[in-house]
PDB file of N, CA and C in Angstrom:
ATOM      1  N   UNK A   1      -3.964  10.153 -13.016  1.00  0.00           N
ATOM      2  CA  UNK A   1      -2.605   9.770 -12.680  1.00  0.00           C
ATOM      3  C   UNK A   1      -2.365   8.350 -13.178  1.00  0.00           C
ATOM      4  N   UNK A   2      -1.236   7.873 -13.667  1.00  0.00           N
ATOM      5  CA  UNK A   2      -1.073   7.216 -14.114  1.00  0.00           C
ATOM      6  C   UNK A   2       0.941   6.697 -13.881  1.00  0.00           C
ATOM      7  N   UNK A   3       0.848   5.345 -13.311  1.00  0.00           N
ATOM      8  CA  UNK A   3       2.207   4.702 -12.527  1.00  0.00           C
ATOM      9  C   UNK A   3       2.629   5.042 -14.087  1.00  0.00           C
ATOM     10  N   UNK A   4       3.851   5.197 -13.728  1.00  0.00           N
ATOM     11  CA  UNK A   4       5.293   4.874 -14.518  1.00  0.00           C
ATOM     12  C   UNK A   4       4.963   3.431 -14.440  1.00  0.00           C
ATOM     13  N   UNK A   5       5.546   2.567 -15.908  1.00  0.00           N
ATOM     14  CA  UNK A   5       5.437   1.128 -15.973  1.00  0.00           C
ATOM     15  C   UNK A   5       6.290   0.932 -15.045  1.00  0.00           C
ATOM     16  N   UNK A   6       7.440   0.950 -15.000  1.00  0.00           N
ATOM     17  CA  UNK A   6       8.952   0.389 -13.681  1.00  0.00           C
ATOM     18  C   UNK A   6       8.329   0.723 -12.199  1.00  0.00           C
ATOM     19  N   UNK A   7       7.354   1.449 -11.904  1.00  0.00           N
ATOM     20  CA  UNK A   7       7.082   1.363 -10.519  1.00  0.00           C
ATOM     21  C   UNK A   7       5.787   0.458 -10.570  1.00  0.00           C
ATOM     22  N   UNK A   8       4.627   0.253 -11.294  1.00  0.00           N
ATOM     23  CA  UNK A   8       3.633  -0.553 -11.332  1.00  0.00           C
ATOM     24  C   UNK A   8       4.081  -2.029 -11.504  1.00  0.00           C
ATOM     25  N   UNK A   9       5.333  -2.148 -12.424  1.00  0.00           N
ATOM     26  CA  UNK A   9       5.998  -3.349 -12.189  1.00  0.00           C
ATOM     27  C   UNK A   9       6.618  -3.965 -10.655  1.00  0.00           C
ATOM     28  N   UNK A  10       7.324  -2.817 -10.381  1.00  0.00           N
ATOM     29  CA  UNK A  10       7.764  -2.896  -8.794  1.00  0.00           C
ATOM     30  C   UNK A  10       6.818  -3.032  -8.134  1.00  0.00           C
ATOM     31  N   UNK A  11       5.691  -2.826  -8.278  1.00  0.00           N
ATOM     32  CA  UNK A  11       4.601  -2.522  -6.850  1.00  0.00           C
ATOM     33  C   UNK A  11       3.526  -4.147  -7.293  1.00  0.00           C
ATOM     34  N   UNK A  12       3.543  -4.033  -8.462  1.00  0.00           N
ATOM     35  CA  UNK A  12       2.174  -4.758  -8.953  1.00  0.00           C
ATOM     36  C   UNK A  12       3.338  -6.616  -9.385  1.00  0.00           C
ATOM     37  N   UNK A  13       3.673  -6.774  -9.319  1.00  0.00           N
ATOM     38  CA  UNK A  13       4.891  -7.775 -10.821  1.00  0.00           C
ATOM     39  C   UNK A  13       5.551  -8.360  -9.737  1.00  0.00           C
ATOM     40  N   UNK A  14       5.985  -8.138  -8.911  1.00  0.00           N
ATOM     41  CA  UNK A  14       7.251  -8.998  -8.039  1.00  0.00           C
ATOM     42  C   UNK A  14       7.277  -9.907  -7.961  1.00  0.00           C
ATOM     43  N   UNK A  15       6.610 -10.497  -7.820  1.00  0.00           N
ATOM     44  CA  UNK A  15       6.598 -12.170  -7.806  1.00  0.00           C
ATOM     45  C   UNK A  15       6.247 -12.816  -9.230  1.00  0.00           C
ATOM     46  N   UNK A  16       5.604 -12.151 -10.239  1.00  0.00           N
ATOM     47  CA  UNK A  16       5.188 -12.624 -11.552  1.00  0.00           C
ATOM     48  C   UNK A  16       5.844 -13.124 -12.404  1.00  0.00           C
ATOM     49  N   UNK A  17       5.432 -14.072 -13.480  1.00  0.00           N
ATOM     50  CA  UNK A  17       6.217 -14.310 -14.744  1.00  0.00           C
ATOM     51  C   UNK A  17       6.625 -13.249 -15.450  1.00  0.00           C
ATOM     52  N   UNK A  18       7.221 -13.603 -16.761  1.00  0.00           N
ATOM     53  CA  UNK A  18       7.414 -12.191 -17.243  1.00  0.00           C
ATOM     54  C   UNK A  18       5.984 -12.180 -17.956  1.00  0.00           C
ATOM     55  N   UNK A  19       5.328 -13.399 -18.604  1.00  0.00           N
ATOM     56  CA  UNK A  19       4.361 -13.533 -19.376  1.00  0.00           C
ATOM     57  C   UNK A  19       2.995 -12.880 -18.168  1.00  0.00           C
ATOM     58  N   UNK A  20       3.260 -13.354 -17.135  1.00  0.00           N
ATOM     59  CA  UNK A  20       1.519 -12.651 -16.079  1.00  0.00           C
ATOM     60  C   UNK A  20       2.218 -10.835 -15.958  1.00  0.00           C
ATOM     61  N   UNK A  21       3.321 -10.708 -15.875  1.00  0.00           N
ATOM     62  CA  UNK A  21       3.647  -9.450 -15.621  1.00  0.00           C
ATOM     63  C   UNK A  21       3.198  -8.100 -16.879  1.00  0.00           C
ATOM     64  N   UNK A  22       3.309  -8.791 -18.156  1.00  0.00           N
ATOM     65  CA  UNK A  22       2.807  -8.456 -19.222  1.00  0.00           C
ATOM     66  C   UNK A  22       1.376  -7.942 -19.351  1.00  0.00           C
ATOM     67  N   UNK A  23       0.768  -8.921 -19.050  1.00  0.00           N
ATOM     68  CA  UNK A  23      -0.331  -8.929 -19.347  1.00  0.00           C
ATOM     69  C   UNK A  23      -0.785  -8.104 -17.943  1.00  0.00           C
ATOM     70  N   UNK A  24      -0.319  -8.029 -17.077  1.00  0.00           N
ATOM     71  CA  UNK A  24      -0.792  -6.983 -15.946  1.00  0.00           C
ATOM     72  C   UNK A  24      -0.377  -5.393 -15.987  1.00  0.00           C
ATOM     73  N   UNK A  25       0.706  -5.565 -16.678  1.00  0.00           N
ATOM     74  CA  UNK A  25       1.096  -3.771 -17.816  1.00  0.00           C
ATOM     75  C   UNK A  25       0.226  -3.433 -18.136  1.00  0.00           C
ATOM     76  N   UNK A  26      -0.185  -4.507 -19.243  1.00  0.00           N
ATOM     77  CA  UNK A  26      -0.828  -3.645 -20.241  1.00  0.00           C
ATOM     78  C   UNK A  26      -2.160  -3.577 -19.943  1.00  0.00           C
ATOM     79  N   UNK A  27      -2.665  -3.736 -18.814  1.00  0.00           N
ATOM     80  CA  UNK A  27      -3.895  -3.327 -18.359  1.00  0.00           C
ATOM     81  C   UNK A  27      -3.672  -2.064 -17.616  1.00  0.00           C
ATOM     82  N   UNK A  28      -2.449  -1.541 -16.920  1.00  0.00           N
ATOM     83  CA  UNK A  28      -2.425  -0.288 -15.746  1.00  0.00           C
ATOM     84  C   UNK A  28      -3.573   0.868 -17.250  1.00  0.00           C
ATOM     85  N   UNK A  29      -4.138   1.624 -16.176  1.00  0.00           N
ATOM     86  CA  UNK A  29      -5.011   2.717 -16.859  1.00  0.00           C
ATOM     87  C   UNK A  29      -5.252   3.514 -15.637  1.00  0.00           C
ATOM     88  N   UNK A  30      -5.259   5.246 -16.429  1.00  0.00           N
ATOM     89  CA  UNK A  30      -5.246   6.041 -15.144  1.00  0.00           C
ATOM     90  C   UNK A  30      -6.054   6.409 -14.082  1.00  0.00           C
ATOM     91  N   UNK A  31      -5.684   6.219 -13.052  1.00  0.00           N
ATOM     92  CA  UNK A  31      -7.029   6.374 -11.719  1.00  0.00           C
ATOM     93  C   UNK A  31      -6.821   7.653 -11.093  1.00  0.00           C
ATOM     94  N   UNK A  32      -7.527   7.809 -10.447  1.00  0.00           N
ATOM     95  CA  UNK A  32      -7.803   9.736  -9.317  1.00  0.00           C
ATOM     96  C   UNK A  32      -6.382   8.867  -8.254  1.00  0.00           C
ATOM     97  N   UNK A  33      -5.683   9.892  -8.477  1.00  0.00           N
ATOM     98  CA  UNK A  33      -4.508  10.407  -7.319  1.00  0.00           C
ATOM     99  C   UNK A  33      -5.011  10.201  -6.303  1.00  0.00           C
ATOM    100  N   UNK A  34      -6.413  10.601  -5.956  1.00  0.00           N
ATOM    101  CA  UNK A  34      -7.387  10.519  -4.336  1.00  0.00           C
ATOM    102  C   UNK A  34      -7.314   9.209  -4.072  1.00  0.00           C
ATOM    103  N   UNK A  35      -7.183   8.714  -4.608  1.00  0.00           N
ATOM    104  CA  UNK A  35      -8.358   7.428  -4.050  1.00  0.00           C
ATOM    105  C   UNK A  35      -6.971   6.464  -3.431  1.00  0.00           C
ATOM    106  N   UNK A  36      -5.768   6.563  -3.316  1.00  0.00           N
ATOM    107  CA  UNK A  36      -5.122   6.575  -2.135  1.00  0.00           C
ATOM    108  C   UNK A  36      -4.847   6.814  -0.827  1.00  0.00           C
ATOM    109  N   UNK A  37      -5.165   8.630  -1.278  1.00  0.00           N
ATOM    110  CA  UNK A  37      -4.603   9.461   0.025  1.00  0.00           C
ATOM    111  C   UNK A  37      -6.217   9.213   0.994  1.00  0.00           C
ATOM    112  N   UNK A  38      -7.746   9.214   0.205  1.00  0.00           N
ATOM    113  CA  UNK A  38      -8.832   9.136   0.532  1.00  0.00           C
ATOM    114  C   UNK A  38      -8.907   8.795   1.950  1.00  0.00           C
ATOM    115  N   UNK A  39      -9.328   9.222   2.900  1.00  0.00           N
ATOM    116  CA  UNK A  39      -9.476   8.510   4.483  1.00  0.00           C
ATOM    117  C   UNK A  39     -10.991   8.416   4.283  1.00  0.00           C
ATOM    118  N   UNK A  40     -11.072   6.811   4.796  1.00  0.00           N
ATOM    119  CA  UNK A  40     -12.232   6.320   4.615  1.00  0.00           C
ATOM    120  C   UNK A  40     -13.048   6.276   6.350  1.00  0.00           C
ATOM    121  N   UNK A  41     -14.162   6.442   6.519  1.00  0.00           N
ATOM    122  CA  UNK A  41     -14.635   6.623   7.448  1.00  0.00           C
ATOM    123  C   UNK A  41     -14.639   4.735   7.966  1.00  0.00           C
ATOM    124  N   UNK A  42     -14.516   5.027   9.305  1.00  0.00           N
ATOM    125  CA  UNK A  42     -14.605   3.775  10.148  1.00  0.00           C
ATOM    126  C   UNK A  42     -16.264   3.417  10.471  1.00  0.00           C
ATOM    127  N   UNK A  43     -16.137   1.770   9.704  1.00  0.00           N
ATOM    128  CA  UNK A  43     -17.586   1.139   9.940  1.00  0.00           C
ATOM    129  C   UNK A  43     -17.805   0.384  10.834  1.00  0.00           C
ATOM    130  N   UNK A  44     -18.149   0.448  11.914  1.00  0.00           N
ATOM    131  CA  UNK A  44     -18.766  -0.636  12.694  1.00  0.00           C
ATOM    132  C   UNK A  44     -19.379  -1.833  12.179  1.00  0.00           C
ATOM    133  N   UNK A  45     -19.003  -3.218  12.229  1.00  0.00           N
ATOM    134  CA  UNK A  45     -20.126  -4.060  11.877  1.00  0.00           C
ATOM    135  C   UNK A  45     -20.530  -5.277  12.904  1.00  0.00           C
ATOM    136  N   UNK A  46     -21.460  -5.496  12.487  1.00  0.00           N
ATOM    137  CA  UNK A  46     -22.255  -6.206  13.661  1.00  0.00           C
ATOM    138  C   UNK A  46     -21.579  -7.474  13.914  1.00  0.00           C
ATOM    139  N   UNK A  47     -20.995  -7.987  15.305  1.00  0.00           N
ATOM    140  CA  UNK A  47     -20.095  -8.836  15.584  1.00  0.00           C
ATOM    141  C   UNK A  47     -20.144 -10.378  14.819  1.00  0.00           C
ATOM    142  N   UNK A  48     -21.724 -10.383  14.324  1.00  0.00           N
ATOM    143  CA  UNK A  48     -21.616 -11.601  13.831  1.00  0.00           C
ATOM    144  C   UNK A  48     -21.262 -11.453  12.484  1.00  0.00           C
ATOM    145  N   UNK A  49     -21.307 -10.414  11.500  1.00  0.00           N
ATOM    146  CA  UNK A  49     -20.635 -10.428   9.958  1.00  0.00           C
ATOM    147  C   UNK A  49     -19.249 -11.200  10.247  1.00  0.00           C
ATOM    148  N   UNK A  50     -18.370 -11.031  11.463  1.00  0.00           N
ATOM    149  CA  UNK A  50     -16.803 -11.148  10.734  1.00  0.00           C
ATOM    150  C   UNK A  50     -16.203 -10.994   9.826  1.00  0.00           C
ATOM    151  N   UNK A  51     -15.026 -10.403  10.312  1.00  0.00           N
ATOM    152  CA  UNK A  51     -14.063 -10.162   9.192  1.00  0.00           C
ATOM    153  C   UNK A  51     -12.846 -10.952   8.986  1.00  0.00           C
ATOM    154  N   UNK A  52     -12.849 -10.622   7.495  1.00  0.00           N
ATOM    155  CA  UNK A  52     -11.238 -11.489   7.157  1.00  0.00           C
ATOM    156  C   UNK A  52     -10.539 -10.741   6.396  1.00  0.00           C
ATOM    157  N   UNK A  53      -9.532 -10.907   6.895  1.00  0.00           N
ATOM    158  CA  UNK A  53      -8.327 -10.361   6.052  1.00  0.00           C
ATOM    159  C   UNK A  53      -7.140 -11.104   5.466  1.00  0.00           C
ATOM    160  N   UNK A  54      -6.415 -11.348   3.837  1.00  0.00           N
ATOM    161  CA  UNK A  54      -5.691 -11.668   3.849  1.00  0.00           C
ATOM    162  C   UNK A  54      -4.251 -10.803   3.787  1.00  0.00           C
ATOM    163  N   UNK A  55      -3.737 -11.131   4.117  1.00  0.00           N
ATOM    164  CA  UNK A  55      -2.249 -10.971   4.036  1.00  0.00           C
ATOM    165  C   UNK A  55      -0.877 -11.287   3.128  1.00  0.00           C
ATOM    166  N   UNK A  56      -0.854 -10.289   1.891  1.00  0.00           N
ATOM    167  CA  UNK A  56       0.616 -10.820   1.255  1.00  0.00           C
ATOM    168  C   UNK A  56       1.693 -10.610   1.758  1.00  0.00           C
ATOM    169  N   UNK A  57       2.545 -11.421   1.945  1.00  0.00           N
ATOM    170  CA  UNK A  57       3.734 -10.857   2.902  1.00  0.00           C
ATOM    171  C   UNK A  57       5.331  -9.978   1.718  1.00  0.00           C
ATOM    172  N   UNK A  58       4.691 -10.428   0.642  1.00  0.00           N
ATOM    173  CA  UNK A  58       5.743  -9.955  -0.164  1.00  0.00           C
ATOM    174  C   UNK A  58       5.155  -8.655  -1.048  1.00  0.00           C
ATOM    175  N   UNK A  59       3.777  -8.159  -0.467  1.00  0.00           N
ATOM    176  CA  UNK A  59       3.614  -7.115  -1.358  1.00  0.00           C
ATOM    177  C   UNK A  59       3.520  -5.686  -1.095  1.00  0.00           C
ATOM    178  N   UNK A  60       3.953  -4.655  -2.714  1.00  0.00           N
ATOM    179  CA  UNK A  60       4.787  -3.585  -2.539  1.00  0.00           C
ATOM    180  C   UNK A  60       3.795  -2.388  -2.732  1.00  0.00           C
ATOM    181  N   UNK A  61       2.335  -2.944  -2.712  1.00  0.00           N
ATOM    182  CA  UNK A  61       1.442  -1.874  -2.685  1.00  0.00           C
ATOM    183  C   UNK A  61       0.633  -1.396  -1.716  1.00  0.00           C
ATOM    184  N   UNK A  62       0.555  -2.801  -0.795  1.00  0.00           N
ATOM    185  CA  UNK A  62      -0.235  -2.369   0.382  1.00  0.00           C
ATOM    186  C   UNK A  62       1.703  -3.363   1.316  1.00  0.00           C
ATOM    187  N   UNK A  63       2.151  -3.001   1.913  1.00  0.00           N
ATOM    188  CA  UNK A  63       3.286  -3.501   2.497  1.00  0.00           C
ATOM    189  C   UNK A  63       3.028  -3.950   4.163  1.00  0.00           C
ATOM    190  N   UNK A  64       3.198  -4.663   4.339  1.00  0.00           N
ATOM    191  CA  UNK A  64       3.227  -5.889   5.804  1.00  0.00           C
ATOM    192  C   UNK A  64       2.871  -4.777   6.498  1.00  0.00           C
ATOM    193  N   UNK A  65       3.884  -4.062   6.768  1.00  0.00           N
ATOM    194  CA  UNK A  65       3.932  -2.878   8.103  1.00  0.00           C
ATOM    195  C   UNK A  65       2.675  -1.922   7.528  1.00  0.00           C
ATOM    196  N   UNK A  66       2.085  -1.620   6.390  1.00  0.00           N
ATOM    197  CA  UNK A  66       0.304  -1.142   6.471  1.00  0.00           C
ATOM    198  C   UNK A  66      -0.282  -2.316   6.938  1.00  0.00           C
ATOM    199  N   UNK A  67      -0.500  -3.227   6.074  1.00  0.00           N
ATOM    200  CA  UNK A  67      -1.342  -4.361   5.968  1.00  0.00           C
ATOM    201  C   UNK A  67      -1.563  -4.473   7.386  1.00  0.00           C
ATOM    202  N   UNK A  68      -0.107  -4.441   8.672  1.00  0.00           N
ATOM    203  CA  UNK A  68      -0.995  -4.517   9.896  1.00  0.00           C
ATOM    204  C   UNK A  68      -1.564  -3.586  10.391  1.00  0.00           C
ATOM    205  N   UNK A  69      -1.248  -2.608  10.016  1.00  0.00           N
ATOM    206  CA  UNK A  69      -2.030  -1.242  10.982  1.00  0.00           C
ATOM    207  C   UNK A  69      -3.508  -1.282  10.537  1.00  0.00           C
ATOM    208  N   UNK A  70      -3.592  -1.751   8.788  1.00  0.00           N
ATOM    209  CA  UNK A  70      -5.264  -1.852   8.959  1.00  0.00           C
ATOM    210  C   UNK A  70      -5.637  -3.168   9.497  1.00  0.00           C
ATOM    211  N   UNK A  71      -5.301  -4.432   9.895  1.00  0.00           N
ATOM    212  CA  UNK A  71      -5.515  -4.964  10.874  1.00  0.00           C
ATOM    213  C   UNK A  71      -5.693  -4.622  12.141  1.00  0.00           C
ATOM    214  N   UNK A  72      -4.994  -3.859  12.411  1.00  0.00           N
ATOM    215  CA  UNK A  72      -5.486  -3.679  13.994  1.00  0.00           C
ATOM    216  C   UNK A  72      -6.630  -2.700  13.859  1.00  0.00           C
ATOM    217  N   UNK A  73      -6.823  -2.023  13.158  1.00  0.00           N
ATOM    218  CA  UNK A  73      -8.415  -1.517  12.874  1.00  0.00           C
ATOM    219  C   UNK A  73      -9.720  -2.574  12.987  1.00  0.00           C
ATOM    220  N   UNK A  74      -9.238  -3.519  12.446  1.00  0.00           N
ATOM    221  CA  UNK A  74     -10.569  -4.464  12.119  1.00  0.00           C
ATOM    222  C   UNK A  74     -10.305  -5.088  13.435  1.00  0.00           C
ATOM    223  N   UNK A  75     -11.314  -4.774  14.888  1.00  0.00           N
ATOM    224  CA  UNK A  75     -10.925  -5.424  15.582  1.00  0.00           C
ATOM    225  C   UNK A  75     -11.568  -7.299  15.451  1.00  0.00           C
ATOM    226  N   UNK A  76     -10.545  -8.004  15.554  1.00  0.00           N
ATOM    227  CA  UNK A  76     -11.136  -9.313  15.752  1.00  0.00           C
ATOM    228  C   UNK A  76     -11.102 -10.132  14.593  1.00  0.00           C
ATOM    229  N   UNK A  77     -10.103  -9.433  13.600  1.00  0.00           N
ATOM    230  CA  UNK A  77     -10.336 -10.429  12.254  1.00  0.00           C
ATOM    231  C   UNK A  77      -9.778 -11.677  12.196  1.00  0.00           C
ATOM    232  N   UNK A  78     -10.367 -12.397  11.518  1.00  0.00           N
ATOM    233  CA  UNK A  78      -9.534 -13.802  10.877  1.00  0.00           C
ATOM    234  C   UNK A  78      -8.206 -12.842  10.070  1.00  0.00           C
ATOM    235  N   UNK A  79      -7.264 -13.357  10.291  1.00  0.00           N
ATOM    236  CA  UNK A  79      -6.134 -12.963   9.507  1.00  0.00           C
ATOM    237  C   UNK A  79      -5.494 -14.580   8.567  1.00  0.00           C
ATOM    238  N   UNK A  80      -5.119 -14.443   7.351  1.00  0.00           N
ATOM    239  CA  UNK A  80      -4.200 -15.421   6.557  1.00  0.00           C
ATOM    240  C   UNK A  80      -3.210 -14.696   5.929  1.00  0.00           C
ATOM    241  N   UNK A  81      -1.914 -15.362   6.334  1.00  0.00           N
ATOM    242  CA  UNK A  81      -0.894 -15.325   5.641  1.00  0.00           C
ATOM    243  C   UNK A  81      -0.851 -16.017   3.992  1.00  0.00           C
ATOM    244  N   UNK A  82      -0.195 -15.179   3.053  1.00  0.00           N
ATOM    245  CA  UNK A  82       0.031 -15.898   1.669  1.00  0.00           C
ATOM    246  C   UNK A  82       1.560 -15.329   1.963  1.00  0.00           C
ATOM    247  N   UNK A  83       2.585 -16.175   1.193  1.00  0.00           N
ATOM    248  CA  UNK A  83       4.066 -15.551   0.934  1.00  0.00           C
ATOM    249  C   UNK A  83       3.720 -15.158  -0.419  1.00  0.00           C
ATOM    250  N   UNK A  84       3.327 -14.053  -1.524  1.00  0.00           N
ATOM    251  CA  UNK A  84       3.083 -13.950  -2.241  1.00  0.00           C
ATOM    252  C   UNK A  84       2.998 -12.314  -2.574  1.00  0.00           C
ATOM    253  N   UNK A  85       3.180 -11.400  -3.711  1.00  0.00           N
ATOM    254  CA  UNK A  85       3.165 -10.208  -4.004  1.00  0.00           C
ATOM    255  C   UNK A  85       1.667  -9.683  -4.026  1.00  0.00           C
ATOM    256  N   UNK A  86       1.247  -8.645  -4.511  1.00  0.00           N
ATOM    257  CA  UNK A  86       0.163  -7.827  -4.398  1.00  0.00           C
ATOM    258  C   UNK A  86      -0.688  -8.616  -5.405  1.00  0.00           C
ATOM    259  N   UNK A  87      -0.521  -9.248  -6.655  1.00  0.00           N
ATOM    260  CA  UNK A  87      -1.486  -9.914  -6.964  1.00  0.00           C
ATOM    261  C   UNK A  87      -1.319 -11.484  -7.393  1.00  0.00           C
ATOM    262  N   UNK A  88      -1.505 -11.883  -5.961  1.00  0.00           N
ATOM    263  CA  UNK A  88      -1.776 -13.133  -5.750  1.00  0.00           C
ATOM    264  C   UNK A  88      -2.642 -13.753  -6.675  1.00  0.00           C
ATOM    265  N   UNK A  89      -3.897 -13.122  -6.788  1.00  0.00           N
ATOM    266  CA  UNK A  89      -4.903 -14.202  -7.698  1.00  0.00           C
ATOM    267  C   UNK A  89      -4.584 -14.707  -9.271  1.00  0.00           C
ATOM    268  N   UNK A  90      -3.300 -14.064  -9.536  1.00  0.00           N
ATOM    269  CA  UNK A  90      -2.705 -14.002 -10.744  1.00  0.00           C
ATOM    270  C   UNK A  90      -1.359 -15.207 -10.261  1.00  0.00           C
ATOM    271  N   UNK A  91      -1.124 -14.944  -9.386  1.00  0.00           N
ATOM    272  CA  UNK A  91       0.657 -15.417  -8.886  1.00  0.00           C
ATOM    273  C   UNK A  91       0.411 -17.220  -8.818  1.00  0.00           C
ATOM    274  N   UNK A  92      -0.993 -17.047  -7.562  1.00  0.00           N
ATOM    275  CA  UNK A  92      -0.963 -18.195  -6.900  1.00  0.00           C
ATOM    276  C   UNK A  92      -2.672 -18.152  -6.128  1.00  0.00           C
ATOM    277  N   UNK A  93      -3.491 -18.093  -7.164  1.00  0.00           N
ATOM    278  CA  UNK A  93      -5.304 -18.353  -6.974  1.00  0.00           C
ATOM    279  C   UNK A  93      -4.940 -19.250  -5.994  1.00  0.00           C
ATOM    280  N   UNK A  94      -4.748 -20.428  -6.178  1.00  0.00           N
ATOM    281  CA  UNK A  94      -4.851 -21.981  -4.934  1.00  0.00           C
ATOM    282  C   UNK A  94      -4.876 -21.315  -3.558  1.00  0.00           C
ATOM    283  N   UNK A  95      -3.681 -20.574  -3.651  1.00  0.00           N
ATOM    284  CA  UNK A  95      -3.826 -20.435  -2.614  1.00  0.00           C
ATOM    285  C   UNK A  95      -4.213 -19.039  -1.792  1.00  0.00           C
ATOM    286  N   UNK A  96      -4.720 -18.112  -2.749  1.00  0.00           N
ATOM    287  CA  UNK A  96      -5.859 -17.087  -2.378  1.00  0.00           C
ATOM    288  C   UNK A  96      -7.399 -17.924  -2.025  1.00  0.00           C
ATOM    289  N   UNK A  97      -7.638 -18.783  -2.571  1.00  0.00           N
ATOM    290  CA  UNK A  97      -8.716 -19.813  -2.625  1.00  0.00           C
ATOM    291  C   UNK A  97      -8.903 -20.310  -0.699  1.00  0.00           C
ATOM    292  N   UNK A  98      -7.514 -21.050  -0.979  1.00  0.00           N
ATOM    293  CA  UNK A  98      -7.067 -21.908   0.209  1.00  0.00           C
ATOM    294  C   UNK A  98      -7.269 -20.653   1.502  1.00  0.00           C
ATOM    295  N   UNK A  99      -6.752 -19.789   1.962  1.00  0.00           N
ATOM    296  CA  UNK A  99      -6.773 -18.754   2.547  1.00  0.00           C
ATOM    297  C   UNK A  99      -8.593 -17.656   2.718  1.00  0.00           C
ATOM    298  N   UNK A 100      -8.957 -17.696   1.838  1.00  0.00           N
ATOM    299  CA  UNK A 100     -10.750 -17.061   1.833  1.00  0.00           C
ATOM    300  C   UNK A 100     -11.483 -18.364   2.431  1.00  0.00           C
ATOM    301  N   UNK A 101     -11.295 -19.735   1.808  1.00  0.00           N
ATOM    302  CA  UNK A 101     -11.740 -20.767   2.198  1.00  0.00           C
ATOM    303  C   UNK A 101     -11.656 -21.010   4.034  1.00  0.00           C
ATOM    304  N   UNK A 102     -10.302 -20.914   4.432  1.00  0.00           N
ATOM    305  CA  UNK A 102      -9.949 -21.025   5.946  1.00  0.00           C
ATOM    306  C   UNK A 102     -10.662 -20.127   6.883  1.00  0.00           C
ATOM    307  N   UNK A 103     -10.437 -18.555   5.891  1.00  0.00           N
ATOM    308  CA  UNK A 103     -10.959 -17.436   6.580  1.00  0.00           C
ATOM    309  C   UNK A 103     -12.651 -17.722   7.240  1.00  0.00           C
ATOM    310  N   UNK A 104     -13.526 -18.073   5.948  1.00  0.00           N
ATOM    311  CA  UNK A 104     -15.154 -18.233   6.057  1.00  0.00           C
ATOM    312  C   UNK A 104     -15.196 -19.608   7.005  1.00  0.00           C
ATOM    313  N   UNK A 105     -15.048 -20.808   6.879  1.00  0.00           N
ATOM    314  CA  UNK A 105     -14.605 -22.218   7.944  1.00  0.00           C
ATOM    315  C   UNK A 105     -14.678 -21.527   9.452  1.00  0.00           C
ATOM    316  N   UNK A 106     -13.398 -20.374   9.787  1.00  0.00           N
ATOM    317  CA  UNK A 106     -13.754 -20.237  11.083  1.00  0.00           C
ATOM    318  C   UNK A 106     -14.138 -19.124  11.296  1.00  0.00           C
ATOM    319  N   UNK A 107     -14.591 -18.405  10.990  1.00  0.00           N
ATOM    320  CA  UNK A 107     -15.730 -17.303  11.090  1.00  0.00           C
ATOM    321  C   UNK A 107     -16.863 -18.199  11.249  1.00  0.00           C
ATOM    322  N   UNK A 108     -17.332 -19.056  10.238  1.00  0.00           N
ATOM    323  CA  UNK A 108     -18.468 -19.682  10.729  1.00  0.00           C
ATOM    324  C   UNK A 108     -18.695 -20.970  12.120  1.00  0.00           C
ATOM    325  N   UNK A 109     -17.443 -21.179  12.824  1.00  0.00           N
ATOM    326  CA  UNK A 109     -16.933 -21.473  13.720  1.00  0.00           C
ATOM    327  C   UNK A 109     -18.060 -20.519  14.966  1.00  0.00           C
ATOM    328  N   UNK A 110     -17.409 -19.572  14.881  1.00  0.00           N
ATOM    329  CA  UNK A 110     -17.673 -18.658  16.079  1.00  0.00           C
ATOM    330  C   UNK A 110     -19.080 -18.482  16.447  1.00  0.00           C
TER     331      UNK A 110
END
């Protein structure tokens, strides 16, 4: 399966240049239909791993209202907000950086 460019743009691009949006086209290549719908089995992990999760608030692939429901799965995570689309590390690294950085700080807190 393979996105239509206008929806991988919509889902993947929203926040992008036209120049990062480009170059994130012309990489889409086709993946298994499954590996969406896939239900992944629930892992227990041992209280001291912690978890982190970040959070794009502007993105159209995993969207706020999922993004929390698999939060409330992970019980107990570090959560960070980015205002930023689905690929942040392209949009705005600093502050994917800034956000993993905060996450590990207080996890190792606890």
């Amino acid at each position: 399966m393979t996105l239509p460019r206008w929806m991988a743009k919509s889902m993947f691009c929203n926040d992008l240049n036209p120049a990062d949006t480009g170059w994130v086209l012309d990489r889409i290549v086709p993946d298994a239909p499954g590996i969406a719908l896939e239900q992944i089995p629930a892992v227990r992990l041992p209280p001291e791993a912690g978890i982190g999760y970040v959070k794009m608030l502007r993105d159209r692939a995993v969207a706020p209202k999922q993004a929390d429901r698999c939060i409330a799965r992970l019980d107990g995570a570090v959560v960070r907000e980015i205002d930023a689309g689905h690929n942040v590390m392209i949009s705005n690294p600093a502050a994917l950086v800034g956000a993993i950085e905060d996450i590990m700080l207080e996890l190792r807190r606890d």
